[in-house]
N, C-alpha and C. Protein backbone atom coordinates (compact mmCIF):
# COMPACT_ATOMS: atom_id res chain seq x y z
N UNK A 1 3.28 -13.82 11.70
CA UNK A 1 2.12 -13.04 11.35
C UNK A 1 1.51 -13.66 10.09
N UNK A 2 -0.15 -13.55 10.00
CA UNK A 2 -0.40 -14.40 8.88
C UNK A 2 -1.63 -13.06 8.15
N UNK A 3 -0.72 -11.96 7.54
CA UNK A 3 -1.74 -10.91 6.73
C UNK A 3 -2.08 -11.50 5.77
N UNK A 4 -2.93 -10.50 4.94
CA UNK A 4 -3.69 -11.15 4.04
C UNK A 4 -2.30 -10.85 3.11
N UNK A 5 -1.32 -10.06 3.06
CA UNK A 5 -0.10 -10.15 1.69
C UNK A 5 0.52 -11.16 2.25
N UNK A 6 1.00 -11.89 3.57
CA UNK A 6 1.69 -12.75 3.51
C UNK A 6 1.21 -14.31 3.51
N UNK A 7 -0.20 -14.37 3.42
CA UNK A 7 -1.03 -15.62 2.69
C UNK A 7 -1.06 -15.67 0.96
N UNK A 8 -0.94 -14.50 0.57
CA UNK A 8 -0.88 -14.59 -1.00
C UNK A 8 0.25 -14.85 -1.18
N UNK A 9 1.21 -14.54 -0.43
CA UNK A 9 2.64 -14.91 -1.40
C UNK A 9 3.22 -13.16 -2.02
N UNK A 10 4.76 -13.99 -2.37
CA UNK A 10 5.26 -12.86 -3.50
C UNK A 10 4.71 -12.30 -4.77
N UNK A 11 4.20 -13.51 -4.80
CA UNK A 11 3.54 -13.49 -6.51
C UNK A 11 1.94 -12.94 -6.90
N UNK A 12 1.38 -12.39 -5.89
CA UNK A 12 0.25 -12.00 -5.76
C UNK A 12 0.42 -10.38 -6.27
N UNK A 13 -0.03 -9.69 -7.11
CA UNK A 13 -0.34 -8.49 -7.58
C UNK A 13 -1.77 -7.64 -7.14
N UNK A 14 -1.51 -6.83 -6.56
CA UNK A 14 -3.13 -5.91 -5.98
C UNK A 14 -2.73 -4.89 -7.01
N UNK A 15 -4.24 -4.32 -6.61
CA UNK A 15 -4.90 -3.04 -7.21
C UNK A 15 -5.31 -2.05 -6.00
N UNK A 16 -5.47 -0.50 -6.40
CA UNK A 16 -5.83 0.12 -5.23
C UNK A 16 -7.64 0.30 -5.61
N UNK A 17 -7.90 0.55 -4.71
CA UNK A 17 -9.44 0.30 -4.53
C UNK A 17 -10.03 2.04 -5.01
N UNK A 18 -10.58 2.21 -6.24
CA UNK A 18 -11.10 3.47 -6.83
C UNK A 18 -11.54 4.67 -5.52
N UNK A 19 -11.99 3.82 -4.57
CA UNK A 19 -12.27 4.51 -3.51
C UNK A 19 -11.80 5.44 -2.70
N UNK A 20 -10.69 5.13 -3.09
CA UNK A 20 -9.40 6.12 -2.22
C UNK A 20 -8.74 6.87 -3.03
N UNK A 21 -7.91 8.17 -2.72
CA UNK A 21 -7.68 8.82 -3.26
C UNK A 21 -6.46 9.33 -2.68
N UNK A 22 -5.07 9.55 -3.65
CA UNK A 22 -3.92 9.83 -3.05
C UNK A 22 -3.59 11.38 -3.17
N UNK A 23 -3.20 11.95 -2.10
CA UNK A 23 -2.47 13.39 -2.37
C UNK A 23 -1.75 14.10 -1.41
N UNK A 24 -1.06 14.73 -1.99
CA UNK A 24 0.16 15.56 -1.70
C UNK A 24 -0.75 16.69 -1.14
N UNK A 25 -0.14 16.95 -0.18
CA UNK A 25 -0.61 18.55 0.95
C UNK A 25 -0.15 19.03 1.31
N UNK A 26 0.45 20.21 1.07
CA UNK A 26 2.00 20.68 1.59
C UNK A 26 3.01 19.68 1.83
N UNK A 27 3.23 19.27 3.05
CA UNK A 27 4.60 18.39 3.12
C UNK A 27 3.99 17.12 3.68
N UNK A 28 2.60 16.70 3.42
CA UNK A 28 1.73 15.29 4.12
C UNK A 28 1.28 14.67 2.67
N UNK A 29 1.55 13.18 2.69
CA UNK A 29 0.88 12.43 1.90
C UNK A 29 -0.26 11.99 2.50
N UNK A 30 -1.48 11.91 1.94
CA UNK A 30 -2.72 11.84 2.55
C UNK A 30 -3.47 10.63 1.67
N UNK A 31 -4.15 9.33 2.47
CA UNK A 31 -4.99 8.56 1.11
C UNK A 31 -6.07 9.00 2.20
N UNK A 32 -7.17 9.13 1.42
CA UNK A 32 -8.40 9.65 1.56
C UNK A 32 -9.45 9.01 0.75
N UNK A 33 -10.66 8.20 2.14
CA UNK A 33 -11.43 7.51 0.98
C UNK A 33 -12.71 8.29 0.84
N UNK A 34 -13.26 8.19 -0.39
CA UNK A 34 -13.93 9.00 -1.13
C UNK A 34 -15.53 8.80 -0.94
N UNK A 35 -15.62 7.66 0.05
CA UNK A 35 -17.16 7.58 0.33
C UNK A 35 -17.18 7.11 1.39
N UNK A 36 -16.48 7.71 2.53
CA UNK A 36 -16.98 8.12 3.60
C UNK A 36 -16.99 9.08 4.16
N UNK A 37 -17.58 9.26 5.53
CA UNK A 37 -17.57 10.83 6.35
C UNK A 37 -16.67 11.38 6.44
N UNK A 38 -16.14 12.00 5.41
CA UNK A 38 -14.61 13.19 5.70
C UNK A 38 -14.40 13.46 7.06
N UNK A 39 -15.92 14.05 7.95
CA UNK A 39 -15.15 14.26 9.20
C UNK A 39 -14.80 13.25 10.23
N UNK A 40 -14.58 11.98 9.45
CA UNK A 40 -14.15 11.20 10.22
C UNK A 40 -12.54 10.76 10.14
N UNK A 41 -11.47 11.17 11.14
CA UNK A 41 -10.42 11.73 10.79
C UNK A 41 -9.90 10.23 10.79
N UNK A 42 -10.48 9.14 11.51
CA UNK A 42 -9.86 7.68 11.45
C UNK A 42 -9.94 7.82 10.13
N UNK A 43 -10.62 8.01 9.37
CA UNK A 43 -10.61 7.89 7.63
C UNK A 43 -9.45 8.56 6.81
N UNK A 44 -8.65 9.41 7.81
CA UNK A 44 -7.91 9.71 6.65
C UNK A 44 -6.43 9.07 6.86
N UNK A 45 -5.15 8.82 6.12
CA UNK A 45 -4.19 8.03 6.76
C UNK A 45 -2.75 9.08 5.95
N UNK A 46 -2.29 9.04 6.91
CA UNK A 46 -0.96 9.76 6.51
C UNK A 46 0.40 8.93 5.84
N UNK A 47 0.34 9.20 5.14
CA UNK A 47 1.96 8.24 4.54
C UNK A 47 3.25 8.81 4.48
N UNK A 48 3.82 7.72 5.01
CA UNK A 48 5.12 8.19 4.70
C UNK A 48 6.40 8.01 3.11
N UNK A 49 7.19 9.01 3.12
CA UNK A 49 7.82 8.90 2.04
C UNK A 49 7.73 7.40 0.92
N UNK A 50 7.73 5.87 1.98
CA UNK A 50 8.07 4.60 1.16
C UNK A 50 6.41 4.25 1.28
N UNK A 51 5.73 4.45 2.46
CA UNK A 51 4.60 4.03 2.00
C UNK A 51 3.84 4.87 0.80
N UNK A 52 3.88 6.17 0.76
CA UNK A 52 3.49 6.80 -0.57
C UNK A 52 4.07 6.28 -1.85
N UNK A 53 5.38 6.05 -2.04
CA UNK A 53 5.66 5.04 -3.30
C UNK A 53 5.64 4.20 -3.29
N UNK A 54 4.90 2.90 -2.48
CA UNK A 54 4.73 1.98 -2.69
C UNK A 54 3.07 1.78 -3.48
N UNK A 55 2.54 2.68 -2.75
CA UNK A 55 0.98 3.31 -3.31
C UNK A 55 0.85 3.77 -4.44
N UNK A 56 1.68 4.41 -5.23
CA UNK A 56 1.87 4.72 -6.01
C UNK A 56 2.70 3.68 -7.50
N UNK A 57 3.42 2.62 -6.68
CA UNK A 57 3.47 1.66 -7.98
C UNK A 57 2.83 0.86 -7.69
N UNK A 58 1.69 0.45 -6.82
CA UNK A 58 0.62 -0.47 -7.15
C UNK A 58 -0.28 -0.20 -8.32
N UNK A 59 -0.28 -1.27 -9.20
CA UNK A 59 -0.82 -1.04 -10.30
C UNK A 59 -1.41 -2.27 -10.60
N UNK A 60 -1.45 -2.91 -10.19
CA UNK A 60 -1.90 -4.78 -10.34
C UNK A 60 -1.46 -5.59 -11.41
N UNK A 61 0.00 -4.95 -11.53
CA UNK A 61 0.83 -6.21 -12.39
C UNK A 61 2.01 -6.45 -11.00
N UNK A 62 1.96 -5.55 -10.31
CA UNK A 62 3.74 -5.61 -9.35
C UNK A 62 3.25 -6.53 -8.57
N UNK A 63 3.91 -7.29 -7.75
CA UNK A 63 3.75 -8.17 -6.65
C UNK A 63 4.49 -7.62 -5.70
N UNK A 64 4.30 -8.15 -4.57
CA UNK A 64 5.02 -8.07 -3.72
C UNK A 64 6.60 -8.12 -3.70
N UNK A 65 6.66 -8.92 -4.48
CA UNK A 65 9.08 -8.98 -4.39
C UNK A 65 9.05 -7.63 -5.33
N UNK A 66 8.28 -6.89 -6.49
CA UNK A 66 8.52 -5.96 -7.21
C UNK A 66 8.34 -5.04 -6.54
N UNK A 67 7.53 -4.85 -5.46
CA UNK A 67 7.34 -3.80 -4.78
C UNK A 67 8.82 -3.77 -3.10
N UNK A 68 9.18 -4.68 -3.16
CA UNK A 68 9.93 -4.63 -2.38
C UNK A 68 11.65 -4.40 -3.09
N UNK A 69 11.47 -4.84 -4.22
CA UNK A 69 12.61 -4.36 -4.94
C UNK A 69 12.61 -3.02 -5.51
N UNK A 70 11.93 -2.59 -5.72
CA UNK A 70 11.87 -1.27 -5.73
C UNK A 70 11.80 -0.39 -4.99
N UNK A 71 11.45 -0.61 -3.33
CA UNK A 71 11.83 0.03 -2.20
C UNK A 71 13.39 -0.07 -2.09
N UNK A 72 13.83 -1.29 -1.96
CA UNK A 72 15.59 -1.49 -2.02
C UNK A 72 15.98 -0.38 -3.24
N UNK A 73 15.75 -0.64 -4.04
CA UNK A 73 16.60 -0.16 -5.16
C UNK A 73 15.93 1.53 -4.84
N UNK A 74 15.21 2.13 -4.63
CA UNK A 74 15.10 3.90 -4.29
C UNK A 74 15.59 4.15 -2.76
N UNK A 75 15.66 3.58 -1.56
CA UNK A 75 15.65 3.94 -0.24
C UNK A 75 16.95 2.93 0.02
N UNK A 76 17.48 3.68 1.37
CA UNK A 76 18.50 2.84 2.18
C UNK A 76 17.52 1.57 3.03
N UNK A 77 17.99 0.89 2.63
CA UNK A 77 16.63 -0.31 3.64
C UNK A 77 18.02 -2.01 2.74
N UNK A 78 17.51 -2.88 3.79
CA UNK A 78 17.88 -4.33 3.18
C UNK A 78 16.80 -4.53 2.61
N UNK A 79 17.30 -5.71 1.23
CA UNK A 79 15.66 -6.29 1.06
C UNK A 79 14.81 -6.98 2.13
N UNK A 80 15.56 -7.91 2.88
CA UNK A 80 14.87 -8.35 4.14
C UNK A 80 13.60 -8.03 4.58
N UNK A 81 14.64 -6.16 5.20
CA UNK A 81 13.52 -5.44 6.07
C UNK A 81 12.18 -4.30 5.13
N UNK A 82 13.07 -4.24 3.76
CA UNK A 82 12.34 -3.92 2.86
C UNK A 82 10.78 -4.80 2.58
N UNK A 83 11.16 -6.00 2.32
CA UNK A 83 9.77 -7.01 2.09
C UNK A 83 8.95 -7.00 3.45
N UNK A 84 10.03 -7.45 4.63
CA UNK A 84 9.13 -7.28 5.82
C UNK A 84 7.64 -6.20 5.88
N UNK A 85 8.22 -4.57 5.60
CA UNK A 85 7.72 -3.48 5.90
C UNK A 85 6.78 -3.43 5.08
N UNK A 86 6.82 -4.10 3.41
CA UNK A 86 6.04 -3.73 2.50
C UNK A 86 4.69 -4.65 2.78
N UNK A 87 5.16 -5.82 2.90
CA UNK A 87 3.81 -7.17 3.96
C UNK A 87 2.80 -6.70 4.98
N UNK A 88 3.52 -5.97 5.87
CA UNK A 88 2.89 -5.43 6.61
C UNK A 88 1.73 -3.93 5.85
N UNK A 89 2.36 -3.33 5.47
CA UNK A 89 1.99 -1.84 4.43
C UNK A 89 0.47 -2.56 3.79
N UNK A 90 0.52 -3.49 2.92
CA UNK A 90 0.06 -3.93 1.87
C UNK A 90 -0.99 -4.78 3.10
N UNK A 91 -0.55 -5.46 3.80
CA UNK A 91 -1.91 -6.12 4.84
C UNK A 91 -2.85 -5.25 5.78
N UNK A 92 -2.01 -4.21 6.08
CA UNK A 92 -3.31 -2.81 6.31
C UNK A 92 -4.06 -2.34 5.19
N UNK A 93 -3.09 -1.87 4.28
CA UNK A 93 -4.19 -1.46 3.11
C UNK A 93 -4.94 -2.23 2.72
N UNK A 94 -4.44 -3.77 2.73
CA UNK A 94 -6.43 -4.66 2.54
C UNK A 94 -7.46 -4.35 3.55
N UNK A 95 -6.83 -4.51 4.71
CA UNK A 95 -7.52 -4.34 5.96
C UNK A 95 -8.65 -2.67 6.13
N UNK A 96 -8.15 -2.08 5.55
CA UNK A 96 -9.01 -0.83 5.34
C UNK A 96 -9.44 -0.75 3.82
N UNK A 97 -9.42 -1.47 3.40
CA UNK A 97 -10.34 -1.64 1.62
C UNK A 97 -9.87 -1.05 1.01
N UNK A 98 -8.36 -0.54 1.07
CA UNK A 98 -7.71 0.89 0.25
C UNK A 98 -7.12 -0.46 -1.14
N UNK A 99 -7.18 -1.25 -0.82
CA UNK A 99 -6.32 -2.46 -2.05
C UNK A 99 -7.04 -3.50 -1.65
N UNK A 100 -7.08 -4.66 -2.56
CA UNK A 100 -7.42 -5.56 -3.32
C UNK A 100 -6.50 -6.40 -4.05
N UNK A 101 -6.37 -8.06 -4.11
CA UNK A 101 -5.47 -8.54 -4.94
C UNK A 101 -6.10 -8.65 -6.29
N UNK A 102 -5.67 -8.50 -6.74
CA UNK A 102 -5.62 -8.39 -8.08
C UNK A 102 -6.37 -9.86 -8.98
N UNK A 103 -7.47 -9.10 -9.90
CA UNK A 103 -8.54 -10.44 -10.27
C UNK A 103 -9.83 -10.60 -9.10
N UNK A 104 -9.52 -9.62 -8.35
CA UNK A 104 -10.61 -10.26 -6.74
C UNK A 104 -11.73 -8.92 -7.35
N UNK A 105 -12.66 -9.14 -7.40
CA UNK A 105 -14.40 -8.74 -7.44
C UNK A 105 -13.69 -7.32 -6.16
């Protein structure tokens, strides 16, 4: 697979895109972007427990191995399948404009 996190590398750091917006809803993590048609339900995306903290330490200093070490080190997962999952995570969220690498306009 050639996403846009696994063309940058480990060493590539994103940012989340102001546009979106993270929250807790009873027992649903929800990112929700902020300038489009709410009633458009493709717009809204549900997360799960590791994808919500991975969203949550994007900050555009972590890279990818930080974000995957920090899945290992909070969750039962290998790093392996840990980095695998986070590559993938992180190449949708470019793919829907929710993130950005870091330094990018």
């Amino acid at each position: 697979m050639t996403s846009g996190a696994s063309r940058a590398g480990r060493d590539r750091a994103y940012v989340r895109d102001p546009d979106f917006v993270f929250r807790r809803i009873a027992d649903e993590v929800v990112l929700l972007p902020v300038r489009r048609n709410m009633g458009d339900l493709e717009s809204i995306y549900t997360l799960n427990d590791v994808g919500a903290r991975v969203w949550e330490l994007i900050d555009g200093h972590r890279t990818l191995a930080d974000l995957r070490d920090a899945v290992v080190a909070e969750f039962d997962v290998t790093p392996e399948r840990a980095e695998a999952d986070v590559e993938v995570f992180l190449a949708r969220l470019l793919d829907i404009g929710a993130l950005r690498a870091a330094g990018a306009p």
